[in-house]
PDB file of N, CA and C in Angstrom:
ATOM      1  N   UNK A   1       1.946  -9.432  -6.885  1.00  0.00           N
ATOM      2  CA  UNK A   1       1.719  -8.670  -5.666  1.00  0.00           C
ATOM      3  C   UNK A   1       0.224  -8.536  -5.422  1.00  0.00           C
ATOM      4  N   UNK A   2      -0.239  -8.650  -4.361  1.00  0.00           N
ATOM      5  CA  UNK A   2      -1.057  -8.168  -3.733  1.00  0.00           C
ATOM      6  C   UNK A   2      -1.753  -6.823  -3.614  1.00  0.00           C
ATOM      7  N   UNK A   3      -2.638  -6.726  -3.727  1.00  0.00           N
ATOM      8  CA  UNK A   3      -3.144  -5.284  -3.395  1.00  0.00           C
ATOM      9  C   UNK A   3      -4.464  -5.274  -2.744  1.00  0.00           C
ATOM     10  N   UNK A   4      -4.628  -4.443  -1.253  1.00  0.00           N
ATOM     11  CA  UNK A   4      -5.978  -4.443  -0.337  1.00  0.00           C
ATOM     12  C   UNK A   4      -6.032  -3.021  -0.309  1.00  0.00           C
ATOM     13  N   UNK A   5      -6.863  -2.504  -0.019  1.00  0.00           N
ATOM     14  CA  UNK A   5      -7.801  -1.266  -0.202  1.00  0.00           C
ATOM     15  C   UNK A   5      -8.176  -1.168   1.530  1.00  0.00           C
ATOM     16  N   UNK A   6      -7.378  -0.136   2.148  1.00  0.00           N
ATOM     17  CA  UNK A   6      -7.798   0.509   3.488  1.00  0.00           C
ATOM     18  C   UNK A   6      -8.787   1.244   3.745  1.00  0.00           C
ATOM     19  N   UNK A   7      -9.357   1.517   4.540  1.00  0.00           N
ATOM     20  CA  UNK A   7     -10.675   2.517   4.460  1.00  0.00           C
ATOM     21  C   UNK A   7     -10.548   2.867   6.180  1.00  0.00           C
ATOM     22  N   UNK A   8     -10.203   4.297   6.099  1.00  0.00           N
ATOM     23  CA  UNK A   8     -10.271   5.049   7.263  1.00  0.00           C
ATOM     24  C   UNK A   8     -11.553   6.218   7.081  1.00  0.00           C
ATOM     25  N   UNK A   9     -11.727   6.572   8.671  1.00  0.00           N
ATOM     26  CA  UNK A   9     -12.366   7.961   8.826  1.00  0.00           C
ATOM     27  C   UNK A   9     -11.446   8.628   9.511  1.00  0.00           C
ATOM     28  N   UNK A  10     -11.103  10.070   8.717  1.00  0.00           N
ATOM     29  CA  UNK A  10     -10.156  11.025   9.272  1.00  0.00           C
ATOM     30  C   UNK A  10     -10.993  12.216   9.666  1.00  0.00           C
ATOM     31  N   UNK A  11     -10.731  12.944  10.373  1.00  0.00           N
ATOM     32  CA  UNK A  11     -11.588  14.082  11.183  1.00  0.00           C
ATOM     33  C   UNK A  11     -10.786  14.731  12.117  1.00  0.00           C
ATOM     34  N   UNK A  12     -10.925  16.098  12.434  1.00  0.00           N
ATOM     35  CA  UNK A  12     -10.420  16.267  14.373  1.00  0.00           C
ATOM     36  C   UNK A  12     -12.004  16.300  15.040  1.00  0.00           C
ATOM     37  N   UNK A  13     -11.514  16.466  16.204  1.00  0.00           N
ATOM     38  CA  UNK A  13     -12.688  15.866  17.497  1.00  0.00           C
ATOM     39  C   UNK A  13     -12.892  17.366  17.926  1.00  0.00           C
ATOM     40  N   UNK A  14     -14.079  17.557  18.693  1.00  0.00           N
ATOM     41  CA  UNK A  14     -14.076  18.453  19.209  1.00  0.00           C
ATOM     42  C   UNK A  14     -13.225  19.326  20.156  1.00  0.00           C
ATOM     43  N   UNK A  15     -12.109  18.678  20.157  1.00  0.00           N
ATOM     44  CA  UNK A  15     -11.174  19.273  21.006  1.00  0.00           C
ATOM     45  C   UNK A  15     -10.038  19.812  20.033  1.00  0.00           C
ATOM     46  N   UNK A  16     -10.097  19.630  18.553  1.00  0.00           N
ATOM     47  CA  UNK A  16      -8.884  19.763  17.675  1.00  0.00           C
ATOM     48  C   UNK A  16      -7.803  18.982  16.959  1.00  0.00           C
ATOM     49  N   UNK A  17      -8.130  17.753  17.453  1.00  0.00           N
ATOM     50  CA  UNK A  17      -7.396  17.102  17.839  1.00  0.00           C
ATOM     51  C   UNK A  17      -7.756  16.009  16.348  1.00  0.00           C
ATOM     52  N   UNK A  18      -7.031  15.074  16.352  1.00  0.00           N
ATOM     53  CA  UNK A  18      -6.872  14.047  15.145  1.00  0.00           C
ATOM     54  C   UNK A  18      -7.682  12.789  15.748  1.00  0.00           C
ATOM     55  N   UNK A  19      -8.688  12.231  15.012  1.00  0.00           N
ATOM     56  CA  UNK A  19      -9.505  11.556  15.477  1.00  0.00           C
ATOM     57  C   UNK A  19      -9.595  10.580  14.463  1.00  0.00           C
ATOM     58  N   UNK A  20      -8.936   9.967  14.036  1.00  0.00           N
ATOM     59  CA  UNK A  20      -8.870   8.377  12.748  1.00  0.00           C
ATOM     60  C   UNK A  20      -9.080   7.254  13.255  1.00  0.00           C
ATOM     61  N   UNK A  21      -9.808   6.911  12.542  1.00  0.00           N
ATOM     62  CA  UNK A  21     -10.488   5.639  12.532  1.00  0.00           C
ATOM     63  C   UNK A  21     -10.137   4.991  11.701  1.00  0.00           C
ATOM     64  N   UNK A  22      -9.925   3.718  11.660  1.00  0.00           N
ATOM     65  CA  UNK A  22      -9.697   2.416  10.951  1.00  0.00           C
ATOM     66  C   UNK A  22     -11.314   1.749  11.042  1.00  0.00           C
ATOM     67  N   UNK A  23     -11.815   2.245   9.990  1.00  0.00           N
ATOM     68  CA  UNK A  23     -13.261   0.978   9.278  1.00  0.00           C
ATOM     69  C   UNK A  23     -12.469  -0.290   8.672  1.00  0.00           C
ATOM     70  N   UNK A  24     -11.649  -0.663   7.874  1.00  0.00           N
ATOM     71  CA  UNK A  24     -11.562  -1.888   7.392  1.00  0.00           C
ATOM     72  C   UNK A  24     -10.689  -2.204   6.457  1.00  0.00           C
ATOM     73  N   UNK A  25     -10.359  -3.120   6.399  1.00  0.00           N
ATOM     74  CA  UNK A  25      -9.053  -3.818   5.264  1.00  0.00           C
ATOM     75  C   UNK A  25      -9.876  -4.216   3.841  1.00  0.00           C
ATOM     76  N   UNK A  26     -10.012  -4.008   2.534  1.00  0.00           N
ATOM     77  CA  UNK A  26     -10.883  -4.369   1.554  1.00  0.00           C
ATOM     78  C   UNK A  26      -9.998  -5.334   0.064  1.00  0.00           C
ATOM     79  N   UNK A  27     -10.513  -6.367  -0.107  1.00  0.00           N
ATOM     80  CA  UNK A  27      -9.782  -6.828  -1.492  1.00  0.00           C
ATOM     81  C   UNK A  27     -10.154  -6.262  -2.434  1.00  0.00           C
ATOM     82  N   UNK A  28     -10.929  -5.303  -2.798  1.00  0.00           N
ATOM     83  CA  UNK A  28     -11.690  -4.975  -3.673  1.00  0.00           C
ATOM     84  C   UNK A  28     -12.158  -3.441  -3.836  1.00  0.00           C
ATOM     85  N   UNK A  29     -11.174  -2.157  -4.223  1.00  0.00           N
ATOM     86  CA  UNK A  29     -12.339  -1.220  -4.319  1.00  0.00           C
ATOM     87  C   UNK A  29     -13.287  -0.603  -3.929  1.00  0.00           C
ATOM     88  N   UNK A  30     -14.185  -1.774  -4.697  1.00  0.00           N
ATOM     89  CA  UNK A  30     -15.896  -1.132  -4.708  1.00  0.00           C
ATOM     90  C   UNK A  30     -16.399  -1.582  -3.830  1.00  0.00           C
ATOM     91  N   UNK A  31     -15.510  -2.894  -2.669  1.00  0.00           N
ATOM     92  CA  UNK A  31     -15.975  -3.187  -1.491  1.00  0.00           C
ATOM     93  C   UNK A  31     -16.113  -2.006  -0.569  1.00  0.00           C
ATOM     94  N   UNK A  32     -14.767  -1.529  -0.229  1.00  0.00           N
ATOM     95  CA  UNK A  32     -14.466  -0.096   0.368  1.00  0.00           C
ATOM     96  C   UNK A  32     -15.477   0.673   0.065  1.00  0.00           C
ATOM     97  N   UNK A  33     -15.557   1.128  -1.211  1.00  0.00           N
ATOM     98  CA  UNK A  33     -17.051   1.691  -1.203  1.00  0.00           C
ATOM     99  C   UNK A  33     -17.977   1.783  -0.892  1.00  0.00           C
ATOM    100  N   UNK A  34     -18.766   0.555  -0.962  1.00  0.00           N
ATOM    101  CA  UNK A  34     -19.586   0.227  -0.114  1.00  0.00           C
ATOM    102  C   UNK A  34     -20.021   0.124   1.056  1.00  0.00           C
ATOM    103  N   UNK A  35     -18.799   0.049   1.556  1.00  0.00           N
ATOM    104  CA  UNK A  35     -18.689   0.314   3.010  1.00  0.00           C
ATOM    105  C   UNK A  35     -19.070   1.756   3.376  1.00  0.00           C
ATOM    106  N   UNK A  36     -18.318   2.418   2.615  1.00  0.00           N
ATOM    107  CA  UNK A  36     -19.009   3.866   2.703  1.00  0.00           C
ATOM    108  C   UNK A  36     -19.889   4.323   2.902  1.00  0.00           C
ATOM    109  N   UNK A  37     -20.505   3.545   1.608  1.00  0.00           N
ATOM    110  CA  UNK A  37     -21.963   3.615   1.415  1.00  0.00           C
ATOM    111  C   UNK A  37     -23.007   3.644   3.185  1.00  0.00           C
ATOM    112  N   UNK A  38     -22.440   2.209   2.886  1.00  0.00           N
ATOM    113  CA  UNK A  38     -23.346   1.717   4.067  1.00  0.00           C
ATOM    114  C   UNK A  38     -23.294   2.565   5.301  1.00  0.00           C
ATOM    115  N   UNK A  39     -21.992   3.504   5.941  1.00  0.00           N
ATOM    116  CA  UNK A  39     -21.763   3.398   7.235  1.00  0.00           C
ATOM    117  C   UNK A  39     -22.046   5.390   6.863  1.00  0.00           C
ATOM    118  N   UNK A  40     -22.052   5.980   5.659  1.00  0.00           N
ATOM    119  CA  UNK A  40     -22.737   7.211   5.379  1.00  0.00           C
ATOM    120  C   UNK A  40     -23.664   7.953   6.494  1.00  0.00           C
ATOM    121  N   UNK A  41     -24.626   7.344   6.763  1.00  0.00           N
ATOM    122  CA  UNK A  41     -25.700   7.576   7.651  1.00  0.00           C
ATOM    123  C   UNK A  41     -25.669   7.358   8.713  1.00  0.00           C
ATOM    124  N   UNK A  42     -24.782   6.422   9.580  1.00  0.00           N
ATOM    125  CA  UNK A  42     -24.382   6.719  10.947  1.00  0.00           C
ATOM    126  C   UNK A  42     -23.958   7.695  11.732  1.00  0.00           C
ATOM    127  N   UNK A  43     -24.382   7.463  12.932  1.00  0.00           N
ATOM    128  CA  UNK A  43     -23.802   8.339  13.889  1.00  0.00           C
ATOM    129  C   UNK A  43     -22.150   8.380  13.795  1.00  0.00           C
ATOM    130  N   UNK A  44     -21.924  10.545  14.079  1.00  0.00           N
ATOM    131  CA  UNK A  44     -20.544  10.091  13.727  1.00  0.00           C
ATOM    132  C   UNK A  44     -20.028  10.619  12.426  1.00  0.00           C
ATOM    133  N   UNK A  45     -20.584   9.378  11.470  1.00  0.00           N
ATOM    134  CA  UNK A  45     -19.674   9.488  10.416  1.00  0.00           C
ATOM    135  C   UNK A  45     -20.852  10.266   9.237  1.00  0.00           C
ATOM    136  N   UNK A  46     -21.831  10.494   9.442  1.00  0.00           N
ATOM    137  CA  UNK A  46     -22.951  11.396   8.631  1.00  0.00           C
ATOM    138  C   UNK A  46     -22.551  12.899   9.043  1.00  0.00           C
ATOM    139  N   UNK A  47     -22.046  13.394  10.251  1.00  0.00           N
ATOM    140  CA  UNK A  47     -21.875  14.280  10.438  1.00  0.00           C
ATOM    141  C   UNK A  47     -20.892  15.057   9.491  1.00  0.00           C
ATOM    142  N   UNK A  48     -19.723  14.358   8.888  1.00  0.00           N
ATOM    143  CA  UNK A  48     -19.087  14.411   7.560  1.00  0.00           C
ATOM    144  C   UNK A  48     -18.559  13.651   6.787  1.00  0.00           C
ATOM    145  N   UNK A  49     -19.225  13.032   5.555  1.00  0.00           N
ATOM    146  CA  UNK A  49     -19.174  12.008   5.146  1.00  0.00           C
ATOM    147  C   UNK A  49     -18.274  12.038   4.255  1.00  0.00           C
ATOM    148  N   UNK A  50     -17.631  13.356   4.068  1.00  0.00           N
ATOM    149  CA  UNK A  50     -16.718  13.489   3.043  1.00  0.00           C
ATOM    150  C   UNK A  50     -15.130  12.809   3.662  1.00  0.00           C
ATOM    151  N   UNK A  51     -14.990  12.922   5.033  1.00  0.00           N
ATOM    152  CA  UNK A  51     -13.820  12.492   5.691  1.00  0.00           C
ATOM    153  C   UNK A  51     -13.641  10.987   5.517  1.00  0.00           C
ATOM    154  N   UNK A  52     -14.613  10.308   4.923  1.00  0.00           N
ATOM    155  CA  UNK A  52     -13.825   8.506   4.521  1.00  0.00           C
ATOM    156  C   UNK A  52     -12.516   8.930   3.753  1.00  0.00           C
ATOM    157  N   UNK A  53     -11.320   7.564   3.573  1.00  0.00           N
ATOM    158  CA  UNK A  53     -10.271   7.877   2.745  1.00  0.00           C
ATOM    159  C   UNK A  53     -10.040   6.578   2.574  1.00  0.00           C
ATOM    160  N   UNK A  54      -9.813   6.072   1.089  1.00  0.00           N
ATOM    161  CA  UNK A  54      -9.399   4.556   1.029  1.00  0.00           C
ATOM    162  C   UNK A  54      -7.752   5.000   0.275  1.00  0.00           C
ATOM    163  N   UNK A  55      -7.282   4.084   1.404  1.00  0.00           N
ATOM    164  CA  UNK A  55      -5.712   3.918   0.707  1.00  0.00           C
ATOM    165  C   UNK A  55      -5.588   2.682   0.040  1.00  0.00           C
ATOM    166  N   UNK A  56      -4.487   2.562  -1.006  1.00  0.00           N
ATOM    167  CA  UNK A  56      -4.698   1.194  -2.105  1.00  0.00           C
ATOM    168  C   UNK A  56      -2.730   0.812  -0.896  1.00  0.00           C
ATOM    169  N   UNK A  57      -3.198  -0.207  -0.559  1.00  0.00           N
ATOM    170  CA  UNK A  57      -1.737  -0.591   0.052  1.00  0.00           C
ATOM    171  C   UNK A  57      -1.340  -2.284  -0.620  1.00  0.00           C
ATOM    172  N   UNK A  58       0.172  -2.292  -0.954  1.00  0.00           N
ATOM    173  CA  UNK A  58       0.750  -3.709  -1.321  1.00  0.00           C
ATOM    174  C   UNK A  58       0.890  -4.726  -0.277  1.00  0.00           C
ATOM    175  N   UNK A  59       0.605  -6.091  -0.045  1.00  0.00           N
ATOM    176  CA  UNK A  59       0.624  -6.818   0.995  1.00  0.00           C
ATOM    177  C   UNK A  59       2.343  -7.412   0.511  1.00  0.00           C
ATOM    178  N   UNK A  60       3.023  -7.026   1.935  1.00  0.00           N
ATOM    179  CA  UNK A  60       4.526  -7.516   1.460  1.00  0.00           C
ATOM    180  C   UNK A  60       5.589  -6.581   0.865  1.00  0.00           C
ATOM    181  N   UNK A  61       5.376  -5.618   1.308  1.00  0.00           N
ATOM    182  CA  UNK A  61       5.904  -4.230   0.599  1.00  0.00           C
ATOM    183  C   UNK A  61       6.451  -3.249   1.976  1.00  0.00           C
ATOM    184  N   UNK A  62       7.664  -2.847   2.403  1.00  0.00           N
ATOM    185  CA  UNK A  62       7.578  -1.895   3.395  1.00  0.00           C
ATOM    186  C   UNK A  62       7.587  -0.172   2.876  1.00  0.00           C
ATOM    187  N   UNK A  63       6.741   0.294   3.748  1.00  0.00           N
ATOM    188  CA  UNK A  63       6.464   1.260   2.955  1.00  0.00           C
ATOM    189  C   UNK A  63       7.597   2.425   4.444  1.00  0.00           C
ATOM    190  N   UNK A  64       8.079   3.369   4.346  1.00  0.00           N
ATOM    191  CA  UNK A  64       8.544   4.453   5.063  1.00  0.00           C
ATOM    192  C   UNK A  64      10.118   4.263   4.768  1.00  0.00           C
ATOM    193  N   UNK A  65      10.862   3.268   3.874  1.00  0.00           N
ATOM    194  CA  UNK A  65      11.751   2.833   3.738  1.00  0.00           C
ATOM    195  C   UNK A  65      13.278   4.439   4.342  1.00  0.00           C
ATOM    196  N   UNK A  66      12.517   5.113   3.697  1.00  0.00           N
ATOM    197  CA  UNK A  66      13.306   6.239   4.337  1.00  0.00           C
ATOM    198  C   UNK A  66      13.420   6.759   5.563  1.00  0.00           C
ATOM    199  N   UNK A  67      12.872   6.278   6.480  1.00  0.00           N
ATOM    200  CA  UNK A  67      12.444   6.535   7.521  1.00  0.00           C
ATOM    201  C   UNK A  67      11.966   8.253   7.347  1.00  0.00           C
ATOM    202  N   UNK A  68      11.904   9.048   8.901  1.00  0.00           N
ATOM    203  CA  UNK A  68      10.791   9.715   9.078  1.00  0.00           C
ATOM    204  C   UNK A  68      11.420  11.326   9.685  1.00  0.00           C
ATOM    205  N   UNK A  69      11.007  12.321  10.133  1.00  0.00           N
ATOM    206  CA  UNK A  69      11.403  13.426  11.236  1.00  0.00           C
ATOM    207  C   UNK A  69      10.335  13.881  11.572  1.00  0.00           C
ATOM    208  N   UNK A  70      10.175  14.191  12.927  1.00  0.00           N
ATOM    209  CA  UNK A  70       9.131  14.325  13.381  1.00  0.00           C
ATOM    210  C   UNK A  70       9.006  16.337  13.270  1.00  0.00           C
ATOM    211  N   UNK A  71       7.553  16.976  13.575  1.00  0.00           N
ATOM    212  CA  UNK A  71       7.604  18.032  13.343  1.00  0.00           C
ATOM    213  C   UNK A  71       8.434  19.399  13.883  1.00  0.00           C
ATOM    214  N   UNK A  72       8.118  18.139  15.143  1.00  0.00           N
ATOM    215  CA  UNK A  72       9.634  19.439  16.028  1.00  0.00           C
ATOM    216  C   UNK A  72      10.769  19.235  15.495  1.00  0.00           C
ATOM    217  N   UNK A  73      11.396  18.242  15.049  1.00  0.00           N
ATOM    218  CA  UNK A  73      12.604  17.997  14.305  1.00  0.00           C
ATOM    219  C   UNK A  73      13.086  18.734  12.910  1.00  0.00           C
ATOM    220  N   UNK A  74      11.368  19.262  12.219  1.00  0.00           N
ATOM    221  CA  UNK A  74      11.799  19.924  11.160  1.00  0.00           C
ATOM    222  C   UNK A  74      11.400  21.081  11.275  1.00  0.00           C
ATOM    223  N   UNK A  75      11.298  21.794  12.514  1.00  0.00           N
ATOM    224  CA  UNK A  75      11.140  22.962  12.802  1.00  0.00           C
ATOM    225  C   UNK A  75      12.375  23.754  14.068  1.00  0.00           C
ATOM    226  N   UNK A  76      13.289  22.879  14.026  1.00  0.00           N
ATOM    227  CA  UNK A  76      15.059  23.045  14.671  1.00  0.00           C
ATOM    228  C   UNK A  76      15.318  24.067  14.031  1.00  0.00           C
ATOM    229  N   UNK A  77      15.939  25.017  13.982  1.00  0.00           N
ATOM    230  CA  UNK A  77      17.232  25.505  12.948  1.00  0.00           C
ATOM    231  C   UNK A  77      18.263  24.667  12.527  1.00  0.00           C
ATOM    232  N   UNK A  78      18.678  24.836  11.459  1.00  0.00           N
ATOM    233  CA  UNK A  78      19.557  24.197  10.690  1.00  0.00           C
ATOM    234  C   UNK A  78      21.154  24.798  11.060  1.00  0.00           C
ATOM    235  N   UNK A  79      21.838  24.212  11.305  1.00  0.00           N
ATOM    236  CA  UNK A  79      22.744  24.795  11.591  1.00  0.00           C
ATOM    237  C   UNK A  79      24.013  24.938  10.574  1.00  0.00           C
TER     238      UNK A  79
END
């Protein structure tokens, strides 16, 4: 199996709101890292640099297999 290394910026926006970014697909880790590194000091993403997140994902793998409920769905009463 395969394994690539995701690298998002997660944040809300000035409005509250969910603001994610997709930086990049990585074979490697310490690539992702680096990326970090590098994009640290930009506009944007210096403002909090703690919000990068690398996910380790399998290429060829479905992942949610259970499927999903959304929040209004788990906030119904149960009957």
């Amino acid at each position: 199996m395969t394994t690539i290394y995701l690298l998002w910026y997660l944040h809300d926006n000035e409005f509250g709101h969910e603001d994610n970014k997709f930086i990049g697909a990585y074979s490697k880790r310490p690539k992702a890292e680096a990326a970090i590194e590098q994009l640290s000091d930009q506009p944007g993403f210096r403002n909090d640099p703690t919000q990068f997140s690398i996910y380790e994902c399998t290429l060829d793998r479905t992942s949610w297999q259970e499927g999903f409920i959304t929040v209004a769905e788990a906030m119904q009463p149960k009957d």
